[in-house]
C-alpha atoms as a PDB file:
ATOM      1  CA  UNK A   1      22.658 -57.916 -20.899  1.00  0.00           C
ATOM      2  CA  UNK A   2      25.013 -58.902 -17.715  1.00  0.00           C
ATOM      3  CA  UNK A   3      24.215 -54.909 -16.499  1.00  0.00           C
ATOM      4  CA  UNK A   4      20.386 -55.116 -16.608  1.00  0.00           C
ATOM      5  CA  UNK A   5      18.397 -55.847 -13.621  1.00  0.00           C
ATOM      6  CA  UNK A   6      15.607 -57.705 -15.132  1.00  0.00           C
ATOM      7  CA  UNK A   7      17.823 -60.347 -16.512  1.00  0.00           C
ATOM      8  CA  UNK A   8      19.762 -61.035 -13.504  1.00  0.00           C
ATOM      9  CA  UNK A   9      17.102 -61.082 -10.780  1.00  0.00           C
ATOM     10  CA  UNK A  10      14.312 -62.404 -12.424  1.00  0.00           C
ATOM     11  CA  UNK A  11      11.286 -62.448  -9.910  1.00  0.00           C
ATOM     12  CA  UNK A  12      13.623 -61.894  -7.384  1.00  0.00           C
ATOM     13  CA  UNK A  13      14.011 -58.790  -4.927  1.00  0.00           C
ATOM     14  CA  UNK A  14      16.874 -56.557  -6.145  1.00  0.00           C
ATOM     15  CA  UNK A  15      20.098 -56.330  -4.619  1.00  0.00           C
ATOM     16  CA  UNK A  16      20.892 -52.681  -4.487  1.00  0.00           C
ATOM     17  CA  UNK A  17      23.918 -51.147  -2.707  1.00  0.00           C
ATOM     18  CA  UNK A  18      22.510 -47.484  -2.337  1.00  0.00           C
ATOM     19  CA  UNK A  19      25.090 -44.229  -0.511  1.00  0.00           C
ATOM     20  CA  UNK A  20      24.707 -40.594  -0.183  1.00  0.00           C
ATOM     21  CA  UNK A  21      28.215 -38.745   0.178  1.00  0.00           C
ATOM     22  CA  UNK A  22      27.013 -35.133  -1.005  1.00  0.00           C
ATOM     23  CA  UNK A  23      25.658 -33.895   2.052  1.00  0.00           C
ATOM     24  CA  UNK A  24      26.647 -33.876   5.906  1.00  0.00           C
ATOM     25  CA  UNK A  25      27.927 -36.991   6.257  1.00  0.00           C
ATOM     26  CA  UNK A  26      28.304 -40.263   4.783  1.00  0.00           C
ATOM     27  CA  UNK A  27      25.544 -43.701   4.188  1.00  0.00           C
ATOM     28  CA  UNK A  28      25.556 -46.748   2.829  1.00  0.00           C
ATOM     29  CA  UNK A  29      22.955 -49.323   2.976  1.00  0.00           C
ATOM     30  CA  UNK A  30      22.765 -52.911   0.861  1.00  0.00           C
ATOM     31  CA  UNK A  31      19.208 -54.074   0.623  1.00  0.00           C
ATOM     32  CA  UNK A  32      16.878 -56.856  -1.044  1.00  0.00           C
ATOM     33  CA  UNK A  33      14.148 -54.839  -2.487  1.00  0.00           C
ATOM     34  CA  UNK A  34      13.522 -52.298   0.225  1.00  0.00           C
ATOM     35  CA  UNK A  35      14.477 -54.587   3.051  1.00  0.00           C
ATOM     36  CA  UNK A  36      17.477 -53.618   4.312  1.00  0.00           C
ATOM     37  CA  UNK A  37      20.592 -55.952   5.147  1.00  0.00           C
ATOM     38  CA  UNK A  38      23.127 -53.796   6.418  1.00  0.00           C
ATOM     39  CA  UNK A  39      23.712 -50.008   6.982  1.00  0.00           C
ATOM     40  CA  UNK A  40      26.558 -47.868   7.983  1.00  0.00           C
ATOM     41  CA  UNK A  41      26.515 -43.876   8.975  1.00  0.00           C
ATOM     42  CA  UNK A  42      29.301 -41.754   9.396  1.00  0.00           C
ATOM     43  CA  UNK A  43      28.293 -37.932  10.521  1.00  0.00           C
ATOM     44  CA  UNK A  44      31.411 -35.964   9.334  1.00  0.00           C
ATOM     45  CA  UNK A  45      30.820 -32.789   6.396  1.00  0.00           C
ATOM     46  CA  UNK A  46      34.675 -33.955   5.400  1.00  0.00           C
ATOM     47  CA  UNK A  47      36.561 -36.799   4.412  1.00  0.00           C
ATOM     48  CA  UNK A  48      34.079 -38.511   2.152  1.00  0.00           C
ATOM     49  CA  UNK A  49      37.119 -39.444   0.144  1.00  0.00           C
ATOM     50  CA  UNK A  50      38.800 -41.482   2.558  1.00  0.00           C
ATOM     51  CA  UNK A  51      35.851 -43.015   4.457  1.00  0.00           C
ATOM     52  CA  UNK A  52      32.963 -44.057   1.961  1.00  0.00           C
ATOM     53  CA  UNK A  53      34.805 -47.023   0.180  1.00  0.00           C
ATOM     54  CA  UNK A  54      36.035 -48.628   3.429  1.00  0.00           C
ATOM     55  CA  UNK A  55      32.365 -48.013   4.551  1.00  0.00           C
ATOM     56  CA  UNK A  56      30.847 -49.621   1.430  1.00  0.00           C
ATOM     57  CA  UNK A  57      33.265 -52.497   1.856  1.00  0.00           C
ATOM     58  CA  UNK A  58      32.017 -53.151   5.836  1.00  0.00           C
ATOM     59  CA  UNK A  59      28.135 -52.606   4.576  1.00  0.00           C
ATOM     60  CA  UNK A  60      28.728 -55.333   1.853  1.00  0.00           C
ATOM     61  CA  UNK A  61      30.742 -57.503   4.148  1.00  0.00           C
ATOM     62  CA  UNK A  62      28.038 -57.284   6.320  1.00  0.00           C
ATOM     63  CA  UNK A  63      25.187 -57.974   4.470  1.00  0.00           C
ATOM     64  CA  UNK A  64      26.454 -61.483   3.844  1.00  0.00           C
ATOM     65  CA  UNK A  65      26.762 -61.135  -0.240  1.00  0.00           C
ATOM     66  CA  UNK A  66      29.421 -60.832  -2.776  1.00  0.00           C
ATOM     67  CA  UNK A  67      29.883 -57.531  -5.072  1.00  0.00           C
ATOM     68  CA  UNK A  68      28.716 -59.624  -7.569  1.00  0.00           C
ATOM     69  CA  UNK A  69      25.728 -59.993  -6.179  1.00  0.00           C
ATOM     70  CA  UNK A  70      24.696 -55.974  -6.641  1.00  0.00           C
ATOM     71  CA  UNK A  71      22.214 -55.366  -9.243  1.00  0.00           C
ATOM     72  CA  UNK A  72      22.267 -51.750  -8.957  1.00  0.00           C
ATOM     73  CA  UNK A  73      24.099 -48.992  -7.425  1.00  0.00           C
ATOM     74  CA  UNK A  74      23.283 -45.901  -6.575  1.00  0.00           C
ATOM     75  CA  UNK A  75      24.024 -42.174  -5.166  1.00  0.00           C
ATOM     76  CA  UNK A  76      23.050 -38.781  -4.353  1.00  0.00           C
ATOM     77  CA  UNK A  77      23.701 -36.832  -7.368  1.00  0.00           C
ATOM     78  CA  UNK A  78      23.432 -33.446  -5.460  1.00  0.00           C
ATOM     79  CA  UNK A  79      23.205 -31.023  -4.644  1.00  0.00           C
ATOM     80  CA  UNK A  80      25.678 -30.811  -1.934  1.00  0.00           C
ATOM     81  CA  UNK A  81      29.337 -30.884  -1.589  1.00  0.00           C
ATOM     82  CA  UNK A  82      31.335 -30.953  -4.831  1.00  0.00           C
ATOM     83  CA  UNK A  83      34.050 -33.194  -3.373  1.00  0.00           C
ATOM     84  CA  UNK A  84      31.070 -35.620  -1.951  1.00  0.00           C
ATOM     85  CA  UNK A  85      29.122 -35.492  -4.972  1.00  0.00           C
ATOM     86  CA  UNK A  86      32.125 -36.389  -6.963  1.00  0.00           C
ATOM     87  CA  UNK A  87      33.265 -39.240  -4.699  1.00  0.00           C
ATOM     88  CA  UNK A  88      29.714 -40.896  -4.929  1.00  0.00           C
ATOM     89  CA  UNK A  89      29.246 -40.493  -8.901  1.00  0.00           C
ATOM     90  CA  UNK A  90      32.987 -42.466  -8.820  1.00  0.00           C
ATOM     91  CA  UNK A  91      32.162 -44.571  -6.553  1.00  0.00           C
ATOM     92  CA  UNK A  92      29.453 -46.125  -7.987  1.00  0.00           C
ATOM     93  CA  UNK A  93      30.676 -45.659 -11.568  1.00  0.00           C
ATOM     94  CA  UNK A  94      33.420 -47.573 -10.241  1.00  0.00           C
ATOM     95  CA  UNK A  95      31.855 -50.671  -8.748  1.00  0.00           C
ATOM     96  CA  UNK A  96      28.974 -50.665 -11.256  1.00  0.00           C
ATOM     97  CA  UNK A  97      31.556 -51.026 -14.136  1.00  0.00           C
ATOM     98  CA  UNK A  98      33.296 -53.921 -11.975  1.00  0.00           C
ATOM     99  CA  UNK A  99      30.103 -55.803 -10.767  1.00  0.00           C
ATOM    100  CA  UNK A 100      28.049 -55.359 -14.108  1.00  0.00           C
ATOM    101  CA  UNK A 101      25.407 -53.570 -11.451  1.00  0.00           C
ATOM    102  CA  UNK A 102      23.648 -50.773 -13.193  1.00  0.00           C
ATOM    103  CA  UNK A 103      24.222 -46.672 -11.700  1.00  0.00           C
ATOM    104  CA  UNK A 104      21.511 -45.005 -11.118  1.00  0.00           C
ATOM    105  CA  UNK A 105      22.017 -41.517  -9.451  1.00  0.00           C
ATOM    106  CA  UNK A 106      19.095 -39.767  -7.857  1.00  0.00           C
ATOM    107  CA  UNK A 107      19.129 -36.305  -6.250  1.00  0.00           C
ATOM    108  CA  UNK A 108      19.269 -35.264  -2.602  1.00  0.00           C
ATOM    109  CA  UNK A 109      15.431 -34.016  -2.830  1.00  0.00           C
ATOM    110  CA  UNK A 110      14.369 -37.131  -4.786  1.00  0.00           C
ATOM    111  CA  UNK A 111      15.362 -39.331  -1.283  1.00  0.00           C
ATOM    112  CA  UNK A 112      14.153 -36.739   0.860  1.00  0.00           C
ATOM    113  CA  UNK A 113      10.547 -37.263  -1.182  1.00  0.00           C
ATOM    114  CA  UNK A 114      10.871 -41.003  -1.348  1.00  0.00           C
ATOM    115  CA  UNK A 115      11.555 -41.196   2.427  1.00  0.00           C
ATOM    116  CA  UNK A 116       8.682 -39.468   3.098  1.00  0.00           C
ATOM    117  CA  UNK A 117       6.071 -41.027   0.643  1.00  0.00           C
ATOM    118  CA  UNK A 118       4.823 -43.763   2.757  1.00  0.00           C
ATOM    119  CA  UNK A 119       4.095 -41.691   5.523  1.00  0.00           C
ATOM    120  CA  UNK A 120       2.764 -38.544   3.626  1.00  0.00           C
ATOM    121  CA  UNK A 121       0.108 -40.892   2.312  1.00  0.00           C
ATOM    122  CA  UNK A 122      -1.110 -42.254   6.057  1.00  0.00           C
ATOM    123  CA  UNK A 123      -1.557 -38.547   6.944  1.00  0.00           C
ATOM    124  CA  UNK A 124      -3.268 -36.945   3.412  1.00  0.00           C
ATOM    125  CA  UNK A 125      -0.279 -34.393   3.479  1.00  0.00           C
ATOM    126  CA  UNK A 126      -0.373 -31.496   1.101  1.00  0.00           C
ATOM    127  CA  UNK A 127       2.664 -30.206  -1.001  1.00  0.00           C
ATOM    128  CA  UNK A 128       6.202 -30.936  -0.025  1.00  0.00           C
ATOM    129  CA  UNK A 129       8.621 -28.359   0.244  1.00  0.00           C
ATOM    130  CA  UNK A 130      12.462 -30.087   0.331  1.00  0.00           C
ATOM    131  CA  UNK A 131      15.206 -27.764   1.461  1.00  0.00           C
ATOM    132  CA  UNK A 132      18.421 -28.065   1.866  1.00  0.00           C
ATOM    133  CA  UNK A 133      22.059 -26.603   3.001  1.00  0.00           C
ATOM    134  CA  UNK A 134      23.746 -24.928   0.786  1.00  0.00           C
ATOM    135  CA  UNK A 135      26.097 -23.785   3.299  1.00  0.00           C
ATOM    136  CA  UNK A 136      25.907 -20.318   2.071  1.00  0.00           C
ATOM    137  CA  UNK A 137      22.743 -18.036   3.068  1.00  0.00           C
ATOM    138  CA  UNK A 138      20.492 -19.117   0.522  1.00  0.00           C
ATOM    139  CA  UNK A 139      18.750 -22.444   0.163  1.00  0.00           C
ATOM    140  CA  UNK A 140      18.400 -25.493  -2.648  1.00  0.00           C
ATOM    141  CA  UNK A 141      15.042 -25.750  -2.918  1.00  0.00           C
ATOM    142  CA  UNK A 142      12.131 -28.061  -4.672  1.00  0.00           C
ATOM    143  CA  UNK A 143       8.410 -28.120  -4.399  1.00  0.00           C
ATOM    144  CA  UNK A 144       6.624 -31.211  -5.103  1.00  0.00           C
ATOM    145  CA  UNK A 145       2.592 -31.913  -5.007  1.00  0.00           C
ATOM    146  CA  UNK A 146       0.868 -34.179  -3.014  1.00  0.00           C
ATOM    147  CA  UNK A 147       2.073 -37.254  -4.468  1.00  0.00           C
ATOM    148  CA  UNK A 148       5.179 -36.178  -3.874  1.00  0.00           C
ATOM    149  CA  UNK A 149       6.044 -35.715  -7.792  1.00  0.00           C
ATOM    150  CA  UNK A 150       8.365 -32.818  -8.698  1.00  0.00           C
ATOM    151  CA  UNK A 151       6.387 -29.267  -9.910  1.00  0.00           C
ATOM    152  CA  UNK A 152       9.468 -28.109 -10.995  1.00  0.00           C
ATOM    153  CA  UNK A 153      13.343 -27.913 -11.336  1.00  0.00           C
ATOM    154  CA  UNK A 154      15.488 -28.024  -7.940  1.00  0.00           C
ATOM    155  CA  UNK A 155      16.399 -24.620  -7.661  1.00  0.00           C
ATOM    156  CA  UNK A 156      19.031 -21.846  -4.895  1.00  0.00           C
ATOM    157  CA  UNK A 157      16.616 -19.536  -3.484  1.00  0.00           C
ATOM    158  CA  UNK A 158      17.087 -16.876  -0.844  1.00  0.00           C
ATOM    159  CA  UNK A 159      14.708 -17.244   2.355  1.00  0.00           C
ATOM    160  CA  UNK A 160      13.407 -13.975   2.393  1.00  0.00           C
ATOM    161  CA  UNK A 161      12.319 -14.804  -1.072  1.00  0.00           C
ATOM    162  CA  UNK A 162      10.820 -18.351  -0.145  1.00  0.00           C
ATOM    163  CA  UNK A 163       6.952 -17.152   1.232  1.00  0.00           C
ATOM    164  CA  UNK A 164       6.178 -14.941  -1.878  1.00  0.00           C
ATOM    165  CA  UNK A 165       7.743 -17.596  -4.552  1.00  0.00           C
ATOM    166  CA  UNK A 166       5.661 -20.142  -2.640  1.00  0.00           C
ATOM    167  CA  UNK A 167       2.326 -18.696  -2.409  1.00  0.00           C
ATOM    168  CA  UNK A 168       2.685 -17.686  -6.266  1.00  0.00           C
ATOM    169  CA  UNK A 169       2.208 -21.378  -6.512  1.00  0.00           C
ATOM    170  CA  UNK A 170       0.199 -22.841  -3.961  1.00  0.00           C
ATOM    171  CA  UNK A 171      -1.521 -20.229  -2.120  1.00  0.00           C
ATOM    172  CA  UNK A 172      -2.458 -21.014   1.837  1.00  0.00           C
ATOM    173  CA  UNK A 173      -2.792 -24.433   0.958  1.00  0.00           C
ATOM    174  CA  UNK A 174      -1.356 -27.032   3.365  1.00  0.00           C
ATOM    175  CA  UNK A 175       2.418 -27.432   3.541  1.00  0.00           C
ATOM    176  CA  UNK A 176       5.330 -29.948   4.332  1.00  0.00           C
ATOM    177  CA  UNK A 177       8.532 -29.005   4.645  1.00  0.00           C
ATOM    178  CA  UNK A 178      11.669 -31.565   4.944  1.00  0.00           C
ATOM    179  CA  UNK A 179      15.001 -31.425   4.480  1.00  0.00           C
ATOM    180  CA  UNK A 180      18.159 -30.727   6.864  1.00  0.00           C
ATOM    181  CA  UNK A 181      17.215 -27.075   6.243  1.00  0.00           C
ATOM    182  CA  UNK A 182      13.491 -27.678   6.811  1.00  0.00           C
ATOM    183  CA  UNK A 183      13.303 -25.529  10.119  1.00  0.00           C
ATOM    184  CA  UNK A 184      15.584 -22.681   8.585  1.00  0.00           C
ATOM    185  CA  UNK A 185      12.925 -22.346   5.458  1.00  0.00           C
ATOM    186  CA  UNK A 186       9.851 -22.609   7.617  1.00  0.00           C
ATOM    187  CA  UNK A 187      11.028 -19.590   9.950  1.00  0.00           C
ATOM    188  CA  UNK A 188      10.885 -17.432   7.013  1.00  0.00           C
ATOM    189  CA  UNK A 189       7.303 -18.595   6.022  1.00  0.00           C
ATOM    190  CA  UNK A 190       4.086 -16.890   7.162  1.00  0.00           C
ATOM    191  CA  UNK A 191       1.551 -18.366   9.284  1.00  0.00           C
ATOM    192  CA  UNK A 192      -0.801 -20.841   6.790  1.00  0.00           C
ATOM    193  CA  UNK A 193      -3.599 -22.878   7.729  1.00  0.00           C
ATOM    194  CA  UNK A 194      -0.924 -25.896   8.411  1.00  0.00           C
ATOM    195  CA  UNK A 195       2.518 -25.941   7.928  1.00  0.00           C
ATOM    196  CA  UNK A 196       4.501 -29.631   9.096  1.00  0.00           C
ATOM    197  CA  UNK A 197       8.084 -29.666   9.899  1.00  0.00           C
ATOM    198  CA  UNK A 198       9.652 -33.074   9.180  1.00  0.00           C
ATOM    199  CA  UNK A 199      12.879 -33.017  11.430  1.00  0.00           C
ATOM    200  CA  UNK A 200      15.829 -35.587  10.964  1.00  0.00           C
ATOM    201  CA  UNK A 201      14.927 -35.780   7.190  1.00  0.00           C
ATOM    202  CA  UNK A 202      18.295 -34.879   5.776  1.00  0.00           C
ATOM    203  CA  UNK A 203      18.971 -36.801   2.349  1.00  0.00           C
ATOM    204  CA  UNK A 204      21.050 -40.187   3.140  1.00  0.00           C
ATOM    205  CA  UNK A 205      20.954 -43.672   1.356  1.00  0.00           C
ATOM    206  CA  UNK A 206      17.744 -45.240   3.458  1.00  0.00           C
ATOM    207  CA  UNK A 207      16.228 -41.902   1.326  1.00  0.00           C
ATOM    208  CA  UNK A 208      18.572 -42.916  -2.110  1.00  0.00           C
ATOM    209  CA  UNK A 209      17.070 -46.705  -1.975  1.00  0.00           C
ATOM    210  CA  UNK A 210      13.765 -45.763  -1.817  1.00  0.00           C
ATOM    211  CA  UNK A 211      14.129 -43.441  -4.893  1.00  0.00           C
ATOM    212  CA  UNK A 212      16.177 -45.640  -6.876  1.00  0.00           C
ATOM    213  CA  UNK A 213      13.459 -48.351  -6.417  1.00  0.00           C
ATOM    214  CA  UNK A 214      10.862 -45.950  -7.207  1.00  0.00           C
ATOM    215  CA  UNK A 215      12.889 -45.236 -10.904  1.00  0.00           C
ATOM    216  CA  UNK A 216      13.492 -49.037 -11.798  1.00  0.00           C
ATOM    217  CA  UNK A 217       9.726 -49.271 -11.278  1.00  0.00           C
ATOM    218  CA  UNK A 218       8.976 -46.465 -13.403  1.00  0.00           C
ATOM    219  CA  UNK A 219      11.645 -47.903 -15.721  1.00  0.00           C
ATOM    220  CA  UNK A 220      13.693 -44.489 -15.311  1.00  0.00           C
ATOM    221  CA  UNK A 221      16.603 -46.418 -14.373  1.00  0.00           C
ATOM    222  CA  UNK A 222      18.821 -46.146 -17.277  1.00  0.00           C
ATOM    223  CA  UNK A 223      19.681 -42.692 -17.381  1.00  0.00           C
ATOM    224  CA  UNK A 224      23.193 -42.306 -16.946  1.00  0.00           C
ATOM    225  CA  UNK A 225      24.426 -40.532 -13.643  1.00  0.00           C
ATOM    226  CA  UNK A 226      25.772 -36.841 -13.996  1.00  0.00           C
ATOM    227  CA  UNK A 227      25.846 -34.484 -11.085  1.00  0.00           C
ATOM    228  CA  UNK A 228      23.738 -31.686 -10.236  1.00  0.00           C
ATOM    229  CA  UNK A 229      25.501 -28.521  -9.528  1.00  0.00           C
ATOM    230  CA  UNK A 230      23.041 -25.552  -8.719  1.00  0.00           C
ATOM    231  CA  UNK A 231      25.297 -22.533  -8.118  1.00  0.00           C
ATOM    232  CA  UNK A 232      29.853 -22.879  -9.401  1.00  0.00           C
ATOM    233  CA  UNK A 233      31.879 -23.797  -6.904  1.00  0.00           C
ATOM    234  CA  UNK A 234      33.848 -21.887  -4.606  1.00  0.00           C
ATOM    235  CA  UNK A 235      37.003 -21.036  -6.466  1.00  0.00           C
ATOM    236  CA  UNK A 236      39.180 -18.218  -6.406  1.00  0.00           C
ATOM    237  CA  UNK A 237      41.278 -17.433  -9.439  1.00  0.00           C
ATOM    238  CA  UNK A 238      44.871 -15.981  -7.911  1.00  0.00           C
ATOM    239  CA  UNK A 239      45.883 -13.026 -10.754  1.00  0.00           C
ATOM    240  CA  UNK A 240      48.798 -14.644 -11.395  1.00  0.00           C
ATOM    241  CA  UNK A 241      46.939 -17.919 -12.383  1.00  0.00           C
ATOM    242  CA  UNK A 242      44.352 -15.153 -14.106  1.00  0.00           C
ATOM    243  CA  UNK A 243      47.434 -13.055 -16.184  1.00  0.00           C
ATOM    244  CA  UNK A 244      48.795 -16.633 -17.101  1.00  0.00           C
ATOM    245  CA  UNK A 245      45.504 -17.425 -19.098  1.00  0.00           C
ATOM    246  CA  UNK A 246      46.007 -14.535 -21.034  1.00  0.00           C
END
């Protein structure tokens, strides 16, 4: 099969073009494996639509390697922006279905985790809390354990609801949170006997590689990409548009 990994790679690295659009900004990165070949960023919460392709394009370009080349391709699947989560899941729909790469779509607090695995292991870390803007008051949320594997569904939580729902699970015991909304959840928590702020850990596609790695190797890379919406989105319904439905 042209579209699996295993067949066109051999013992060879993979060639994975991986980009997160559903956050605050835009990133692409092409890499062998986990070494990367060529990166771009672009810090803007609009405008995903016009600037990710072009950036893909420049990434590719620079990496030295044909489309062709990709074996997979992945994205953020959310949650996040509905326009950026939609422009990633066509994005690499798009190029997938052109290069014979396969999609794999991970969310925002799987690359958070993955991100942080390597070093969460050098410092015998405890649970990891991942939070993230909603851009509303409350929070997307995820608690993993100390491998960094998910205890449960991602999840909009308000903050002055965070330190009861979290001690419900894992009492005083050592936390780490990460996340671009990392230092917002940790100013509701109480005092515990050690609480570690990861700062600069926002999801982006260093984060989306590393996951999408970790899935081929678990051989959870087939599962087709469909976005993750945790709350509708903000639409307002005119009553005209409303007394027309009727």
């Amino acid at each position: 099969m042209l579209n699996d990994p295993s067949m066109r790679t051999g013992s060879r690295r993979p060639i994975v073009l991986a980009l997160d659009a559903a956050g605050l900004g835009c990133s692409v990165v092409v890499a062998a494996g986990e070494a990367v070949l060529a990166a771009e960023r672009c810090a803007t919460a609009r405008g995903q639509a016009e600037r990710l392709l072009p950036m893909v394009d420049a990434v590719v370009r620079k990496s030295g390697l044909s489309a062709l080349a990709l074996d997979i391709v992945g994205t953020t699947i959310g949650p996040g922006s509905f326009t950026g989560i939609r422009v990633g899941l066509s994005a690499v729909r798009g190029i997938a279905l052109a290069t014979g790469a396969r999609s794999v779509g991970v969310t925002g607090f799987e690359a958070v985790a993955a991100s942080l695995a390597p070093r969460a292991h050098e410092r015998g870390a405890g649970f990891l809390l991942v939070a993230l803007e909603s851009g509303r008051e409350d929070l997307y949320i995820q608690l993993f354990d100390h491998a960094y594997r998910p205890l449960g569904d991602p999840m909009a939580a308000m903050p002055a609801a965070l330190d009861e729902a979290l001690s419900g699970l894992i009492g005083a015991a050592p936390l780490v949170v990460a996340g671009d909304a990392a230092r917002r959840a940790v100013n509701m928590l109480l005092p515990r006997s050690c609480t570690t702020v990861i700062e600069g850990s926002a999801p982006d596609a260093a984060g989306v590689l590393r996951a999408v790695l970790r899935r081929a190797r678990a051989g959870e890379s087939r599962i087709k990409p469909l976005p993750l919406y945790l709350r509708p989105p903000n639409v307002t319904i005119s009553t005209a548009h409303q007394g027309a439905g009727r």
